[in-house]
Protein backbone atom coordinates (compact mmCIF):
# COMPACT_ATOMS: atom_id res chain seq x y z
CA UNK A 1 15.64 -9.95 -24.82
CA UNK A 2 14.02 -13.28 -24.50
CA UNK A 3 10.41 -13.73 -24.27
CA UNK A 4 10.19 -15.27 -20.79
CA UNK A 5 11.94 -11.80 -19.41
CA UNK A 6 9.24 -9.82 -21.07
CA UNK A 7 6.65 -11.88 -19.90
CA UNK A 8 7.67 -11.76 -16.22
CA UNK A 9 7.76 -8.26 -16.42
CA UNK A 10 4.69 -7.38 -18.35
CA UNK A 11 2.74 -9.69 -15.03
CA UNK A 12 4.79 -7.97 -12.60
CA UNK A 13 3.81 -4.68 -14.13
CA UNK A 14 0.29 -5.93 -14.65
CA UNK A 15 -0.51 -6.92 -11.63
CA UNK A 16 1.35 -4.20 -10.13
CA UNK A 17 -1.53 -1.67 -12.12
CA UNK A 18 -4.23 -3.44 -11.04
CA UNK A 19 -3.06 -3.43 -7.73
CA UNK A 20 -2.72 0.27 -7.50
CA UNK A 21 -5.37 0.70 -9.38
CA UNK A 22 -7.70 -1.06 -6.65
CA UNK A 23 -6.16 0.65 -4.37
CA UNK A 24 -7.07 4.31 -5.45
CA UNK A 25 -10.79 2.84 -6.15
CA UNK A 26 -10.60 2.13 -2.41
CA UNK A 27 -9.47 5.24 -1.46
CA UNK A 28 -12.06 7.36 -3.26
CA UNK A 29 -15.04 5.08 -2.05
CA UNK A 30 -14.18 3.60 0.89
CA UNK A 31 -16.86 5.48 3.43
CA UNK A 32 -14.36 6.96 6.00
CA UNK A 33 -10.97 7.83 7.65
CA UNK A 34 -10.32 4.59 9.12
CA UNK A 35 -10.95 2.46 5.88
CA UNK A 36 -9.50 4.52 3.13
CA UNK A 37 -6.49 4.08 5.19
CA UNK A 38 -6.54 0.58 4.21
CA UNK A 39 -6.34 1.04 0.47
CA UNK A 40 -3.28 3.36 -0.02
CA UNK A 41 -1.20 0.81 2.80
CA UNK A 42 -2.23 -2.75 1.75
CA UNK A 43 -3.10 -2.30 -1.82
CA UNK A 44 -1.01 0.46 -3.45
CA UNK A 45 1.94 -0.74 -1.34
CA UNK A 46 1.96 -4.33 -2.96
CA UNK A 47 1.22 -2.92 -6.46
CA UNK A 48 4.47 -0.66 -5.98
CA UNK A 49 6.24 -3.49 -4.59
CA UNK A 50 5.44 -5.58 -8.15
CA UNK A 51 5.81 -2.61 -10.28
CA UNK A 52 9.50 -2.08 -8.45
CA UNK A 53 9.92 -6.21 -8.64
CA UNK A 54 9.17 -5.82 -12.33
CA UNK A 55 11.60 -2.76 -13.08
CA UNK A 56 14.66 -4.47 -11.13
CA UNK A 57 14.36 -7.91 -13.29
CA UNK A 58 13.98 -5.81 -16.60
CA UNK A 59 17.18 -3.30 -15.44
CA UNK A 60 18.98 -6.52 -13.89
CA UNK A 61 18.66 -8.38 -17.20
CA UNK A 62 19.55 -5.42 -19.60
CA UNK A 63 22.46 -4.49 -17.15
CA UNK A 64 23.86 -7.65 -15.83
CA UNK A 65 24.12 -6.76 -12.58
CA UNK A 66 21.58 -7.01 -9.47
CA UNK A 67 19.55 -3.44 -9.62
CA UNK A 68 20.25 -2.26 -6.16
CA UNK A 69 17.97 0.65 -6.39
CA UNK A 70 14.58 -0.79 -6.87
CA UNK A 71 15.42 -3.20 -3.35
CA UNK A 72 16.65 0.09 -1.69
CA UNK A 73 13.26 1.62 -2.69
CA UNK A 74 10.99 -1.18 -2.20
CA UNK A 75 12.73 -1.62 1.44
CA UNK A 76 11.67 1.90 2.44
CA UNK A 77 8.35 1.62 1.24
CA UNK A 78 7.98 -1.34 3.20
CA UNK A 79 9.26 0.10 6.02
CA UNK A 80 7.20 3.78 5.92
CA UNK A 81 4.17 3.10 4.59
CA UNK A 82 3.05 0.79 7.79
CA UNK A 83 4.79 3.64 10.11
CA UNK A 84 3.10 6.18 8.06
CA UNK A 85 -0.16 4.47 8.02
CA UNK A 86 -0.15 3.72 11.83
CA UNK A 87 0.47 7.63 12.95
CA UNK A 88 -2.19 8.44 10.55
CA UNK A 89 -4.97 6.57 12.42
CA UNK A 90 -2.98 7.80 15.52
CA UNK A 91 -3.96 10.91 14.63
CA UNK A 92 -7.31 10.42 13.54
CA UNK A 93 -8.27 8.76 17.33
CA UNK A 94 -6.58 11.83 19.01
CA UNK A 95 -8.61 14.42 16.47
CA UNK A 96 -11.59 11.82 17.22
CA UNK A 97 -12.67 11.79 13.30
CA UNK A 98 -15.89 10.48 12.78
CA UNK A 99 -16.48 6.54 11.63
CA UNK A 100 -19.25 5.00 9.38
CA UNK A 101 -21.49 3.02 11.47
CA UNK A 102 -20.94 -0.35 9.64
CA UNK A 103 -17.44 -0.18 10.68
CA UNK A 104 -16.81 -0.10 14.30
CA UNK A 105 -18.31 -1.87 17.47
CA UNK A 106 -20.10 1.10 19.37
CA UNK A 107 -18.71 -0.48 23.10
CA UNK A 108 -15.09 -0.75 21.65
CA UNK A 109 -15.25 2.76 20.10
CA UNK A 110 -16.13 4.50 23.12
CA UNK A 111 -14.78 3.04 25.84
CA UNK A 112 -11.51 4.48 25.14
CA UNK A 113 -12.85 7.63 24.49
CA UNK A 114 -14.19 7.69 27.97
CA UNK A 115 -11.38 7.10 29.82
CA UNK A 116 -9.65 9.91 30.12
C-alpha cells in the first residue's frame, strides 16, 4: 500500500478520534439537556463521518472498487442524527426539563411556556 493511502487514512481516522472524542467530553460536562445535545449531533457525527471517510478509502484501495457501505452508512447518519437530535429537544420542551441559567434568554424561555 503506498504511503500517501496510509497517511490519508491515519488523518481521517485521527481526526475522526479527536472528534468523537470532544464530543463525549461535551456530553459528560456540558451543564444541561439542551447543550449536551449539541455534542453527540455536531461533534460525534463529523468524527463518524471521517472515521467512515477513512474506512471507505482504505477498503476502496485494498478492493478496487468504490466501498458502497461506508456512503450507505454515513448517509443515514447524516440523515438521523439531526432528526434524532431535533425530537430529542422536542421532547425535552414538552417534559419542560430544566436549563442552566447561562444558556437561555429568560423572556424567550417563557413566553412559550405561557401560551398555552
Amino acid at each position: 500500500m503506498p504511503f500517501w493511502i496510509e497517511l490519508i487514512v491515519s488523518l481521517f481516522l485521527l481526526v475522526g478520534g479527536v472528534f468523537v472524542l470532544l464530543g463525549s467530553v461535551g456530553l459528560a460536562r456540558l451543564p444541561d439537556f439542551y447543550t449536551r445535545l449539541h455534542a453527540p449531533t455536531k461533534a460525534t457525527t463529523l468524527g463518524v463521518g471521517c472515521l467512515l471517510i477513512g474506512s471507505m478509502v482504505l477498503s476502496t484501495w485494498s478492493s478496487g472498487s468504490l466501498s458502497i457501505y461506508e456512503v450507505l452508512i454515513t448517509i443515514f447518519l447524516l440523515i438521523t442524527a439531526p432528526v434524532s437530535a431535533h425530537m430529542l429537544a422536542k421532547s425535552g420542551l414538552h417534559h419542560r426539563l430544566e436549563h442552566a441559567k447561562q444558556t437561555g434568554h429568560p423572556e424567550l424561555i417563557e413566553e412559550p411556556l405561557h401560551k398555552e
